[in-house]
Protein backbone atom coordinates (compact mmCIF):
# COMPACT_ATOMS: atom_id res chain seq x y z
CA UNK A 1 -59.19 -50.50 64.34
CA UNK A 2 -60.64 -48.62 61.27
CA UNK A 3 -58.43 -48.83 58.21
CA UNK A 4 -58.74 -45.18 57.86
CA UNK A 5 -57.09 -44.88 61.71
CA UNK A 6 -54.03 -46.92 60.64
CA UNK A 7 -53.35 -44.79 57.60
CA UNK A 8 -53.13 -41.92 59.76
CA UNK A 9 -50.44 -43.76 62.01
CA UNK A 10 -48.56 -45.47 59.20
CA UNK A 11 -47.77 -40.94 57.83
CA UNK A 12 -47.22 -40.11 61.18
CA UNK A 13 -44.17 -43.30 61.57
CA UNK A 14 -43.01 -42.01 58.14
CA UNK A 15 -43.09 -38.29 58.95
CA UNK A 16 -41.06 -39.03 61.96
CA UNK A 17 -38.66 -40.83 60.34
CA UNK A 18 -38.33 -37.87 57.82
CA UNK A 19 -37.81 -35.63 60.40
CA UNK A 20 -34.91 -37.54 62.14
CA UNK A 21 -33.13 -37.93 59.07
CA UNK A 22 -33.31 -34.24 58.69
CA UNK A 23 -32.05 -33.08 61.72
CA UNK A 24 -29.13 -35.69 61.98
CA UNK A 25 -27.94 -34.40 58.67
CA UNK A 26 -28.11 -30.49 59.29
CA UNK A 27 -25.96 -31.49 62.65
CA UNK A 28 -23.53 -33.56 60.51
CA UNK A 29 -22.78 -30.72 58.48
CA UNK A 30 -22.58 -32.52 55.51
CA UNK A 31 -18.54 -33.57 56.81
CA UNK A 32 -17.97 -36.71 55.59
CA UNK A 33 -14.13 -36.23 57.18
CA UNK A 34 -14.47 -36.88 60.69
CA UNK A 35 -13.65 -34.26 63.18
CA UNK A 36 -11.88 -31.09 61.95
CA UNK A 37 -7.99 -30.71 62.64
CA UNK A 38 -7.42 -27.59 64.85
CA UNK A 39 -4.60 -25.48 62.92
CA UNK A 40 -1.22 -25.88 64.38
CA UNK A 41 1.27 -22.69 65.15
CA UNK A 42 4.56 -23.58 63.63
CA UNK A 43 6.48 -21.00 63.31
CA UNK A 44 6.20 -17.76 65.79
CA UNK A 45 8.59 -14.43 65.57
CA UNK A 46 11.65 -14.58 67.29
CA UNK A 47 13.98 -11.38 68.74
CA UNK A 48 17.21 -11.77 68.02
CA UNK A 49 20.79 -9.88 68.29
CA UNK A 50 22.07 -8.34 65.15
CA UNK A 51 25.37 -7.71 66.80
CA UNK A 52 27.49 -8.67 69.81
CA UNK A 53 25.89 -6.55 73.08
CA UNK A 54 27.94 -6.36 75.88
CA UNK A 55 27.73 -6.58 79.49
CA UNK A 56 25.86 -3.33 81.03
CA UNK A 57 24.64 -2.08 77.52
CA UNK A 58 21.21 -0.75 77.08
CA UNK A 59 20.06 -2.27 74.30
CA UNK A 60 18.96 0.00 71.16
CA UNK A 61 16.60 -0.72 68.46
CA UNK A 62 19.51 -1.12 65.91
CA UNK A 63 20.75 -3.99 67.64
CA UNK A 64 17.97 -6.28 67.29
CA UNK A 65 16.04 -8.01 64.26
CA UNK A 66 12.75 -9.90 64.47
CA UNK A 67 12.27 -13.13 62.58
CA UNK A 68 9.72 -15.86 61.99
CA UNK A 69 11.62 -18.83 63.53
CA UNK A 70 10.21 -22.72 63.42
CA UNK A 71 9.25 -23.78 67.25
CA UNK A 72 11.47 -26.55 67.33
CA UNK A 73 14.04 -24.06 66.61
CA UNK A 74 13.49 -21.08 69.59
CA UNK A 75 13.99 -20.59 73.04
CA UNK A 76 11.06 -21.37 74.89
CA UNK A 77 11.35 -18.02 76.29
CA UNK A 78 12.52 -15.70 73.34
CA UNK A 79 10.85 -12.22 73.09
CA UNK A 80 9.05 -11.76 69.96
CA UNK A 81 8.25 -8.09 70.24
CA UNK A 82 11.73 -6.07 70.05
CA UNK A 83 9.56 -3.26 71.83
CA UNK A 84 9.52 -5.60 74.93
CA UNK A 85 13.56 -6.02 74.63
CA UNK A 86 14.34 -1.65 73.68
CA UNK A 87 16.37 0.01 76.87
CA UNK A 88 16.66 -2.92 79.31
CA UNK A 89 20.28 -3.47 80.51
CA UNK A 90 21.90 -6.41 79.47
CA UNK A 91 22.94 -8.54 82.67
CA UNK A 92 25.29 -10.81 80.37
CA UNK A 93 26.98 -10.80 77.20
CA UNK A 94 24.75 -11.68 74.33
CA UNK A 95 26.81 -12.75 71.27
CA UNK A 96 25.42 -11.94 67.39
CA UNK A 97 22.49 -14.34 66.39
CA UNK A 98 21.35 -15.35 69.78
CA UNK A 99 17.66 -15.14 70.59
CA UNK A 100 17.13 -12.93 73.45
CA UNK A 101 14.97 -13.99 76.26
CA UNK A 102 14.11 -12.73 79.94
CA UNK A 103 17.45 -14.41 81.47
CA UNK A 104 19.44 -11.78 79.17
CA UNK A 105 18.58 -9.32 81.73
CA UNK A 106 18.06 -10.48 85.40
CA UNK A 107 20.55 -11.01 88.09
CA UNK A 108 19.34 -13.42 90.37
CA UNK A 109 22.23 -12.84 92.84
CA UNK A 110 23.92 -15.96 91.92
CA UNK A 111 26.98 -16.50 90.48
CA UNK A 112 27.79 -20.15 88.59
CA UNK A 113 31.34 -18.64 86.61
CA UNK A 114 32.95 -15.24 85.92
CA UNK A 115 34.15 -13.73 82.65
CA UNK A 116 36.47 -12.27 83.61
CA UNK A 117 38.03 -9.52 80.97
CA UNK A 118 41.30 -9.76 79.39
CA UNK A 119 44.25 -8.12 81.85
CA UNK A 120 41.94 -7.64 84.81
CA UNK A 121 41.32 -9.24 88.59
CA UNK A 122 37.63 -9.75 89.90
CA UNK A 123 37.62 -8.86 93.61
CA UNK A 124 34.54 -8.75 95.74
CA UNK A 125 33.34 -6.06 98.12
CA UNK A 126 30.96 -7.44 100.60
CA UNK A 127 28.67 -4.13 100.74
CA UNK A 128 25.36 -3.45 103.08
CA UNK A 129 21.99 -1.82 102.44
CA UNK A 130 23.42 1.41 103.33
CA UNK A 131 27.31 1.11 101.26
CA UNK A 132 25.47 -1.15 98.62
CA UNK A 133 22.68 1.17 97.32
CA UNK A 134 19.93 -0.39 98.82
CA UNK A 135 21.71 -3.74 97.81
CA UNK A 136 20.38 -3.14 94.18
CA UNK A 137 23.84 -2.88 92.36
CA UNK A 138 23.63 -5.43 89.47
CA UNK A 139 25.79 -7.25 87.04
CA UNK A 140 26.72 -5.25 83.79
CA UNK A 141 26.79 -1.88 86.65
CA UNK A 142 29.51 0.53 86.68
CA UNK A 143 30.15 1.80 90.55
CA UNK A 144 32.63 3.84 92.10
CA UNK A 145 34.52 3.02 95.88
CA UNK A 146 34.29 5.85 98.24
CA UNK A 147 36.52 4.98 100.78
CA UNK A 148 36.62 6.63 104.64
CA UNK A 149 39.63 6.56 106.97
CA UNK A 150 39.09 7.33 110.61
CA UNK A 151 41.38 9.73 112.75
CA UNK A 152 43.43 6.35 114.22
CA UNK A 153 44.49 4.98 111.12
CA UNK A 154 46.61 8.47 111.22
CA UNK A 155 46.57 10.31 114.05
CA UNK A 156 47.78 13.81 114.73
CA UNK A 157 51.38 13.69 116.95
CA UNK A 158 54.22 15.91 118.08
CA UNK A 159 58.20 14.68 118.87
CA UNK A 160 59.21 15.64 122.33
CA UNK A 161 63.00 16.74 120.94
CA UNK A 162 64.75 16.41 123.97
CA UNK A 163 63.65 12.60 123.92
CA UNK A 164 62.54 12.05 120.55
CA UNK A 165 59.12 10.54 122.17
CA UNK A 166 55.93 10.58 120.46
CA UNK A 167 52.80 12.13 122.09
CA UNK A 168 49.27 11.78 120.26
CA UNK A 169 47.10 15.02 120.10
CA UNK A 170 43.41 14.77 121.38
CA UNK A 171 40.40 16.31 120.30
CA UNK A 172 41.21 16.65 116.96
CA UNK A 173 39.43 14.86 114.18
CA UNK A 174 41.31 13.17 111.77
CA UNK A 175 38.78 11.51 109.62
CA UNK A 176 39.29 11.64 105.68
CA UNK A 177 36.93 10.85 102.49
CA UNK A 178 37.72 10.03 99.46
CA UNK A 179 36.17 8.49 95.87
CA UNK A 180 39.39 6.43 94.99
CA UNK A 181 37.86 4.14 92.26
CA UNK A 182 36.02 4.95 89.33
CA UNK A 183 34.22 3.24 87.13
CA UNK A 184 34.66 -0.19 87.76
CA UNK A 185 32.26 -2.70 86.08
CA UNK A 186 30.31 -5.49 88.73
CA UNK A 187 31.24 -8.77 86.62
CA UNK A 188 28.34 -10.77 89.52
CA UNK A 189 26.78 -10.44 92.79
CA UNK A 190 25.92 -12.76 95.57
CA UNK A 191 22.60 -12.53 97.55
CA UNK A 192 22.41 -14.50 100.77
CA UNK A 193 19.30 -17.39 99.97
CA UNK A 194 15.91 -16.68 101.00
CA UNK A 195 15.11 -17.47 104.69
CA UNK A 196 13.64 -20.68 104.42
CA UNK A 197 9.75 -20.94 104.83
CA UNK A 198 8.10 -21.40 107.92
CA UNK A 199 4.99 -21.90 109.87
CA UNK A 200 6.09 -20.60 113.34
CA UNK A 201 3.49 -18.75 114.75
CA UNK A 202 4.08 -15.15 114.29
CA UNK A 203 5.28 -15.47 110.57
CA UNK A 204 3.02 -13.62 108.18
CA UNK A 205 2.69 -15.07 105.29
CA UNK A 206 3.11 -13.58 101.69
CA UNK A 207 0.36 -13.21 98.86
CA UNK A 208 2.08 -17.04 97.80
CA UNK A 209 1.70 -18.63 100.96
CA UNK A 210 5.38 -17.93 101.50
CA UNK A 211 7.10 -16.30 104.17
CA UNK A 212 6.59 -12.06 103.35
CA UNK A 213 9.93 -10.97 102.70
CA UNK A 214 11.78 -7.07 102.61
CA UNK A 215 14.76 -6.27 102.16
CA UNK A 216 17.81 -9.21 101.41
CA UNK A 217 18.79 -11.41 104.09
CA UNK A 218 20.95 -10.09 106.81
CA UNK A 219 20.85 -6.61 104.47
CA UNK A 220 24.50 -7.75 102.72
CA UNK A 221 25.39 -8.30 99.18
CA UNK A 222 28.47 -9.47 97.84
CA UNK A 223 29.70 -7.32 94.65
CA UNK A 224 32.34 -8.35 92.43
CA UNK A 225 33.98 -5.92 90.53
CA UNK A 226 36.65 -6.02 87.57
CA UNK A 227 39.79 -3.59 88.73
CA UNK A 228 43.60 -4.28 87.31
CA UNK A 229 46.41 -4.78 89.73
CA UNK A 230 47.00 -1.09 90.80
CA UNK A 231 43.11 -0.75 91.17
CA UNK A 232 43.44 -4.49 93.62
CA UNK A 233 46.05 -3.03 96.09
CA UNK A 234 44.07 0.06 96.54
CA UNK A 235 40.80 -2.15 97.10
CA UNK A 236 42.76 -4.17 99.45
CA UNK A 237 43.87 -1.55 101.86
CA UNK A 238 40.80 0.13 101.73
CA UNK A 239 39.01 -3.00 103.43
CA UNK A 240 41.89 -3.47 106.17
CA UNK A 241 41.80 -0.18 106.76
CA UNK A 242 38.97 1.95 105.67
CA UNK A 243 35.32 2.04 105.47
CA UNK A 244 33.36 1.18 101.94
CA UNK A 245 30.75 2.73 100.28
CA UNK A 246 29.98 1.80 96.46
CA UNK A 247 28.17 4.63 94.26
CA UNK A 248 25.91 3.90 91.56
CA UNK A 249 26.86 4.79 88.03
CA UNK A 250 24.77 5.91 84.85
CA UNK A 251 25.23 3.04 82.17
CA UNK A 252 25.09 6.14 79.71
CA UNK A 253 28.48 7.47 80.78
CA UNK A 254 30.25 4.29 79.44
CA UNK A 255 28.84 3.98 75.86
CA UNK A 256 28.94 6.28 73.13
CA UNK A 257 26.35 7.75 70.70
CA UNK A 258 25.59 4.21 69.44
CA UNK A 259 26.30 2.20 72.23
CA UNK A 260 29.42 1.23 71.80
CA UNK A 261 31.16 0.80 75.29
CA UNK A 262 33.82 3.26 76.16
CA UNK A 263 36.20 4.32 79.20
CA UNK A 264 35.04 6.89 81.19
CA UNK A 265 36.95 9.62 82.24
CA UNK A 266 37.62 9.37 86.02
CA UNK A 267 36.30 12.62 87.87
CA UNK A 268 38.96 14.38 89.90
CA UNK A 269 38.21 14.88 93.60
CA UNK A 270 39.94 16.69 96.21
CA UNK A 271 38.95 14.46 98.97
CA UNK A 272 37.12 16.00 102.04
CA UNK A 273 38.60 16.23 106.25
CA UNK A 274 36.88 18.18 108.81
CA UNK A 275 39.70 21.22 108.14
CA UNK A 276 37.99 21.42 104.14
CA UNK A 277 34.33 21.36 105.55
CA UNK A 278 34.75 24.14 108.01
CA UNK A 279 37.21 26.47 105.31
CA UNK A 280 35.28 25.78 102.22
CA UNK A 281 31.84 24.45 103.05
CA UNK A 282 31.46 26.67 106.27
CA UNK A 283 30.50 23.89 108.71
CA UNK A 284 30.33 25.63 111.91
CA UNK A 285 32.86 25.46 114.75
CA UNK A 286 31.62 24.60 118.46
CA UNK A 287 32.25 27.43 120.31
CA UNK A 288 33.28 27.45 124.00
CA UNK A 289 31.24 28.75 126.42
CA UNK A 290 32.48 29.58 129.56
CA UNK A 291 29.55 28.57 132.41
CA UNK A 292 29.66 30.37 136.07
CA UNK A 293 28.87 28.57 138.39
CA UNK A 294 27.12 29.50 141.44
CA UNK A 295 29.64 29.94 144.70
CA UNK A 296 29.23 26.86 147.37
C-alpha cells in the first residue's frame, strides 16, 4: 500500500473518533449528576370548614377556607377548589376544621349509627316510589307525613233507639286527608342492596358489564326521621291505621339568611273529605239517571 494511501486512512480513524466524542457529549448534556430528580408535589390546597355545618345545610362560601396542606396530612379525597364544595347539601355533620371531601355529601342508603338529636326519637317510615318521592328523600332532608284514612277506619252509622243497635250507612265515602307532620328532619335511609349480578340469559347488561339497573330494588326505601314523643304516637297510628305519603321539603325553609338552621313554622291545613271537594273545590256530583227500559 502507498504511504500516501495510509495517511489518508490514519485522518479518516482520527476524524471518526472526533466525531464520536462529539456527539456522545452534546447527548450527555454536559450532566455530570446522573439522571435528573423529577420534582415532587408536597403540599396541595385543601377545603376545609371554617365553622360547624350541620346536617341538611347548603353550604355557603363563608363557611369554607382553602389552605395549602402537606400530603401526609389530607384526606385522600379532600376538595381543593371551594367552588366544587358551594351549594351542595351536607349529608352529615361536618365539625369546624375538618377537610371536606365527596363522602360529606352522599347518602349511599346505608346506615352504620344514628345521631340522634338531643330530646328526640328516630322512627322509620318504610315509603315506596310513589309515597317516597321517587325514593330520592336523603339524609339532612326535611319532609312532611301526609297521612290518608279510608271510610272503614270511621264509618258513617245511625242508633236504632228503640234497640240502641248500630246500622252502618252505605254509599257514602268516608275517606279523609291530612298533612299531620311537618318538618321533620330524615336522620338516614335504607336502600334494599343491588340485585346481585348475573349472566342468565335475558339480562342486559350495563355500560360496566353489570346488570342495567332502574329504579331501587323492589321500589321501597326505608326513611328515618327525627319526631319527639307527641310527633311518635301520631306516626304510629298513622301506619296501623292510615296510608303514608312523605313530601319533599326546601332545605331553604329551615335556615336563615346565613344559614343558620331554624324551626319552621308548621303550615296550617284544613284537611280535605269528599264533602270539602264537592263544597269548596266543586268536584262534580254523579247524577242519577233514570233509564226506561223497553216493555218485555
Amino acid at each position: 500500500m502507498k504511504r500516501s494511501n495510509r495517511l489518508v486512512l490514519l485522518v479518516g480513524i482520527f476524524l471518526a473518533v472526533v466525531a464520536f466524542v462529539g456527539i456522545a457529549v452534546i447527548l450527555g448534556g454536559g450532566n455530570t449528576g446522573g439522571t435528573p430528580t423529577p420534582s415532587v408535589v408536597t403540599a396541595l390546597n385543601t377545603v376545609i370548614a371554617v365553622s360547624d355545618i350541620p346536617l341538611g345545610v347548603a353550604v355557603k362560601p363563608e363557611m369554607l377556607k382553602t389552605e395549602s396542606r402537606p400530603v401526609n396530612e389530607r384526606k385522600s379525597g379532600a376538595f381543593t377548589n371551594a367552588e366544587l364544595v358551594i351549594g351542595q347539601v351536607a349529608r352529615r355533620k361536618i365539625a369546624t376544621g375538618a377537610q371536606l371531601d365527596a363522602s360529606d355529601f352522599i347518602d349511599q342508603g346505608i346506615v352504620s349509627r344514628l345521631d340522634v338529636p338531643v330530646g328526640k326519637l328516630a322512627m322509620a317510615i318504610q315509603v315506596d316510589q310513589v309515597s317516597g318521592v321517587g325514593t330520592l328523600i336523603k339524609t339532612g332532608d326535611y319532609v312532611d307525613m301526609v297521612v290518608g284514612l279510608t271510610g272503614d277506619k270511621f264509618p258513617v252509622v245511625t242508633l236504632n233507639p228503640q234497640d240502641k243497635s248500630i246500622t252502618v250507612v252505605a254509599g257514602l265515602n268516608s275517606t279523609s286527608v291530612k298533612l299531620l307532620l311537618s318538618g321533620m328532619q330524615v336522620l338516614g335511609t335504607l336502600l334494599p342492596p343491588p340485585p346481585a349480578a348475573t349472566t342468565a340469559e335475558g339480562a342486559a347488561p350495563g355500560p360496566s358489564g353489570q346488570p342495567s339497573t332502574g329504579l331501587s330494588a323492589g321500589g321501597l326505601e326505608m326513611v328515618i326521621v327525627s319526631v319527639d314523643a307527641q310527633q311518635a304516637e301520631i306516626l304510629k297510628f298513622a301506619q296501623i291505621d292510615g296510608n303514608i305519603s312523605l313530601a319533599l321539603r326546601s332545605p331553604a325553609d329551615f335556615v336563615d339568611p346565613s344559614g343558620n338552621p331554624i324551626v319552621s313554622i308548621p303550615v296550617a291545613t284544613k284537611g280535605i273529605t269528599l264533602k270539602e271537594l264537592v263544597d269548596i273545590y266543586g268536584v262534580l256530583r254523579p247524577q242519577l239517571v233514570e233509564a226506561i227500559l223497553p216493555a218485555q
